[in-house]
C-alpha atoms as a PDB file:
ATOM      1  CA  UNK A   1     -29.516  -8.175 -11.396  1.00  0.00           C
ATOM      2  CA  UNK A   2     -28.875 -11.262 -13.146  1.00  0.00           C
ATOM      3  CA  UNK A   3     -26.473 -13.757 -11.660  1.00  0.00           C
ATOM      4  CA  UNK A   4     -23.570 -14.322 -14.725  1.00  0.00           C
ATOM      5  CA  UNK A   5     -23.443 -10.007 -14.556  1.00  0.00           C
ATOM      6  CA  UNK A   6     -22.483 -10.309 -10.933  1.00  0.00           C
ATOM      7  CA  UNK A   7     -20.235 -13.236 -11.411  1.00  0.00           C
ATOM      8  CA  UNK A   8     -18.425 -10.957 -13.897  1.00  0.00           C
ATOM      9  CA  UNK A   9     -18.179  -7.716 -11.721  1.00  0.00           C
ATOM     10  CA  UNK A  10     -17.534 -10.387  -8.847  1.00  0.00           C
ATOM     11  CA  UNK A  11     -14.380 -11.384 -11.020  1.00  0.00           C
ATOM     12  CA  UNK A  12     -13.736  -7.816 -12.089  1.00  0.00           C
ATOM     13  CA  UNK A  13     -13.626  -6.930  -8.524  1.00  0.00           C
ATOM     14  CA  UNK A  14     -11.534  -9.422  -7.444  1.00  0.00           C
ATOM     15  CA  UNK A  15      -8.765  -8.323  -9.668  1.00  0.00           C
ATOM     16  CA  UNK A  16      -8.916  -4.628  -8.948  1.00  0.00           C
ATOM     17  CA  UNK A  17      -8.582  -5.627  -4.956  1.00  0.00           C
ATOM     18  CA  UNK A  18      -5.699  -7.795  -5.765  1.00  0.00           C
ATOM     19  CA  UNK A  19      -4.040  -4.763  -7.746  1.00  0.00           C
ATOM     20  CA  UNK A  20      -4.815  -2.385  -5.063  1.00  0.00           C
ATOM     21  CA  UNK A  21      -3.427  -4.853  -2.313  1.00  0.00           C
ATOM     22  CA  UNK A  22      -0.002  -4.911  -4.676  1.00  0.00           C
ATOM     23  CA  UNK A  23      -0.391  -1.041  -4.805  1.00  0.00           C
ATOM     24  CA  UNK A  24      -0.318  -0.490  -1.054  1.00  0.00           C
ATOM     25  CA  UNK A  25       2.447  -3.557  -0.627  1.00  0.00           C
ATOM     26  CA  UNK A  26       4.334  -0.697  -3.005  1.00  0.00           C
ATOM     27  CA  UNK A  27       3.531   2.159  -0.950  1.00  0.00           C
ATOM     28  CA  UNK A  28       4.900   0.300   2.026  1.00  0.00           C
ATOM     29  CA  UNK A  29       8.080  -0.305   0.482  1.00  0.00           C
ATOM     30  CA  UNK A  30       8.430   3.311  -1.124  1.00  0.00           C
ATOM     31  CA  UNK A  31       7.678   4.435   2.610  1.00  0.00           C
ATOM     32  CA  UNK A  32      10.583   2.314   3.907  1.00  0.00           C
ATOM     33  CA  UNK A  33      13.123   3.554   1.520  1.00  0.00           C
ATOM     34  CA  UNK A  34      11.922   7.215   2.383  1.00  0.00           C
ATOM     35  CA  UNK A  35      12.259   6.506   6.098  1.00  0.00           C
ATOM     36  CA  UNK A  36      15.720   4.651   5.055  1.00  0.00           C
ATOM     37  CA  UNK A  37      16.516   8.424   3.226  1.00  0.00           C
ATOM     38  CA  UNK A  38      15.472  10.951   6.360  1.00  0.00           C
ATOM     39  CA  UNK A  39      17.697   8.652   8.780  1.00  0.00           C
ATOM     40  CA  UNK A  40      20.505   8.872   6.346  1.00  0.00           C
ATOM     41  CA  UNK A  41      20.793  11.993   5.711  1.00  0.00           C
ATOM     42  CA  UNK A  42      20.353  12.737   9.308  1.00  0.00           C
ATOM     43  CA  UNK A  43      22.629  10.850  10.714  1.00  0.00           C
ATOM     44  CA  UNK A  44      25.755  12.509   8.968  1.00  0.00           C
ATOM     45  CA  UNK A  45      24.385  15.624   9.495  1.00  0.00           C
ATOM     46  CA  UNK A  46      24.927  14.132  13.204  1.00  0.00           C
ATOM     47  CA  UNK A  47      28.200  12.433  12.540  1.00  0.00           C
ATOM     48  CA  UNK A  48      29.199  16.035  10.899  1.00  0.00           C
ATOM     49  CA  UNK A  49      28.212  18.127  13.468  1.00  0.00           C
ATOM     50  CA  UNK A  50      30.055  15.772  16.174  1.00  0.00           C
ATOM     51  CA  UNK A  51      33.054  15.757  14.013  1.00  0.00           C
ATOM     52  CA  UNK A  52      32.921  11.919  13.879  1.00  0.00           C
ATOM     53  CA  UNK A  53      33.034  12.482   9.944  1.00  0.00           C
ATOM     54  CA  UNK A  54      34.775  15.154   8.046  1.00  0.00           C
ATOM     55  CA  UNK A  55      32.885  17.947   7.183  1.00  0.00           C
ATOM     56  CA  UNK A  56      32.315  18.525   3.159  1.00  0.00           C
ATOM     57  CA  UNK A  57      29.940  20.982   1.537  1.00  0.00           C
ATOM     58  CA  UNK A  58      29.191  17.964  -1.265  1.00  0.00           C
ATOM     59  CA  UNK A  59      27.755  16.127   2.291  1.00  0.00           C
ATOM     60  CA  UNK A  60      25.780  18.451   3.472  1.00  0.00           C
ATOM     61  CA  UNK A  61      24.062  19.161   0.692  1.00  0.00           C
ATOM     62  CA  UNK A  62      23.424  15.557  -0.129  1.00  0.00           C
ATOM     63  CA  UNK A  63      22.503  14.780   3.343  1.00  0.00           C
ATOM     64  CA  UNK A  64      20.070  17.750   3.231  1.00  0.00           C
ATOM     65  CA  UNK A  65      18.759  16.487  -0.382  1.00  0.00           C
ATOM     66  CA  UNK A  66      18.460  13.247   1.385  1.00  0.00           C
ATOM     67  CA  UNK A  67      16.580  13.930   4.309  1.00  0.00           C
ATOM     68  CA  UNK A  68      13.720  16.503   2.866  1.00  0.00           C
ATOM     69  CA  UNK A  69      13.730  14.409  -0.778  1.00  0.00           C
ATOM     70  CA  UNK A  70      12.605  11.541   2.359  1.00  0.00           C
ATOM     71  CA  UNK A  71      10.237  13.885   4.013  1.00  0.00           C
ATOM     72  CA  UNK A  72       8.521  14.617   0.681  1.00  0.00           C
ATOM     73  CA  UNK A  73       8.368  11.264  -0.402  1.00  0.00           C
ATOM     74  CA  UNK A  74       6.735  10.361   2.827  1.00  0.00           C
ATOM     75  CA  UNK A  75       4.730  12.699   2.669  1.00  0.00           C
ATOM     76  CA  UNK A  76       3.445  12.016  -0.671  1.00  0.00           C
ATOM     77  CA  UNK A  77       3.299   8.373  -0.705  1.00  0.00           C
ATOM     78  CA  UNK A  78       0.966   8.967   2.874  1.00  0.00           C
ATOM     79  CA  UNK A  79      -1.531  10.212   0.268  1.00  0.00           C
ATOM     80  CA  UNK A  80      -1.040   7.871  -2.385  1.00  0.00           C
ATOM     81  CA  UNK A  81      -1.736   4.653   0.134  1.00  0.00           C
ATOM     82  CA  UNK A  82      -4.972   6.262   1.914  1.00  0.00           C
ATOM     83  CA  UNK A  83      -6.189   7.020  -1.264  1.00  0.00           C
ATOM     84  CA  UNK A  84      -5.517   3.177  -2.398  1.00  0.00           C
ATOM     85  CA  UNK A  85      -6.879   1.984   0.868  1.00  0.00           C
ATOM     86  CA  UNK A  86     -10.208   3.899   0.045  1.00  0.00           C
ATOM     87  CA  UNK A  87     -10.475   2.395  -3.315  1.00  0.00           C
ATOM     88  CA  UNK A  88      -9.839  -1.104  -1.662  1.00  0.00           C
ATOM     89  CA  UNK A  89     -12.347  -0.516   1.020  1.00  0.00           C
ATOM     90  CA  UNK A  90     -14.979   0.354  -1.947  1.00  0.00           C
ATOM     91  CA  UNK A  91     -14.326  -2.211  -3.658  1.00  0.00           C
ATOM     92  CA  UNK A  92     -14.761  -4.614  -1.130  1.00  0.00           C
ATOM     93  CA  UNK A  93     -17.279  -3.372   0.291  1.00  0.00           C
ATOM     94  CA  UNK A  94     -19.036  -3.485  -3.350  1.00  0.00           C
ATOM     95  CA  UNK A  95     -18.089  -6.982  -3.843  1.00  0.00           C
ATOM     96  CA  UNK A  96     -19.961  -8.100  -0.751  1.00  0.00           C
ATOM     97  CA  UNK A  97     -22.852  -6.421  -1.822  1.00  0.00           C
ATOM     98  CA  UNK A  98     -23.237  -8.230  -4.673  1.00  0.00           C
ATOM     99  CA  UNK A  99     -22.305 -11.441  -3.432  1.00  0.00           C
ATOM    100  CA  UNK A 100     -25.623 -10.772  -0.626  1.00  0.00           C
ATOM    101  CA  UNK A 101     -27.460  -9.854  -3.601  1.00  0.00           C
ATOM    102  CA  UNK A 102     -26.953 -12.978  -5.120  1.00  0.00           C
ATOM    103  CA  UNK A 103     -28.992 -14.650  -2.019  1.00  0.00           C
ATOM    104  CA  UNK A 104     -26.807 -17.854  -2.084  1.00  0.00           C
ATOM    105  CA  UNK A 105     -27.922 -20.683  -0.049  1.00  0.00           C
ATOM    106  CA  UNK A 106     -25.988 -23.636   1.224  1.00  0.00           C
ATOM    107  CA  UNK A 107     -26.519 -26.687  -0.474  1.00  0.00           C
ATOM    108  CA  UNK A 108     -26.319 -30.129   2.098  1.00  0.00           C
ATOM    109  CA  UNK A 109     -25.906 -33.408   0.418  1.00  0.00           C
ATOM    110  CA  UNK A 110     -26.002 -36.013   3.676  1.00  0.00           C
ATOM    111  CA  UNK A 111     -24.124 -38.552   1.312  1.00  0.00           C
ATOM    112  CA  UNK A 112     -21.163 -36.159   0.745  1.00  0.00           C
ATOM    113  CA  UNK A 113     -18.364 -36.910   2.697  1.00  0.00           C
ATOM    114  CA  UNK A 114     -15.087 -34.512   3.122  1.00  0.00           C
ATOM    115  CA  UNK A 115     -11.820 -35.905   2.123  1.00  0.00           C
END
């Protein structure tokens, strides 16, 4: 393998596991709001049911929407993100294959100094 290929799929790489990184800092933050929706909803179901608020058929029904639209979400975005995170791992792991490919060596100058 010749050396400006795997500079290119180096840089290719590199993208890709910056886009995937942004795609699981999305899941996270779709997983919050769905978490944010199943403690909603239940918690006037429980403020309902204690009589703490007043009961209306329009709540219940959007609590109810509001909890299991969060469980689904959840549940979907849980499979979105490991899928994500196996991409990532891939492509990681494929990066650092071809950067040991490359067999880089260090270079030592004894007249460089560090600033």
């Amino acid at each position: 393998m010749n050396d400006e290929f795997a500079h290119s799929e180096i840089t290719r790489l590199e993208e890709r596991i910056e886009e995937l990184r942004q795609s699981l800092a999305r899941c996270d933050k779709i997983a919050l709001a769905a978490r944010i929706a199943i403690g909603g909803g239940a918690l006037w179901l429980l403020l309902a049911l204690l009589t703490l608020l007043p009961f209306s058929p329009t709540g219940l029904f959007g609590a109810l929407a509001s909890a299991l639209g969060g469980v689904v979400l959840l549940g979907s975005n849980k499979t979105t993100r490991e899928e994500f995170e196996a991409q990532l791992g891939a492509a990681e792991d494929r990066r650092k294959a071809l950067i040991d490919a490359m067999r880089l060596r260090l270079v030592e100058d004894p007249g460089a100094t560090l600033h």
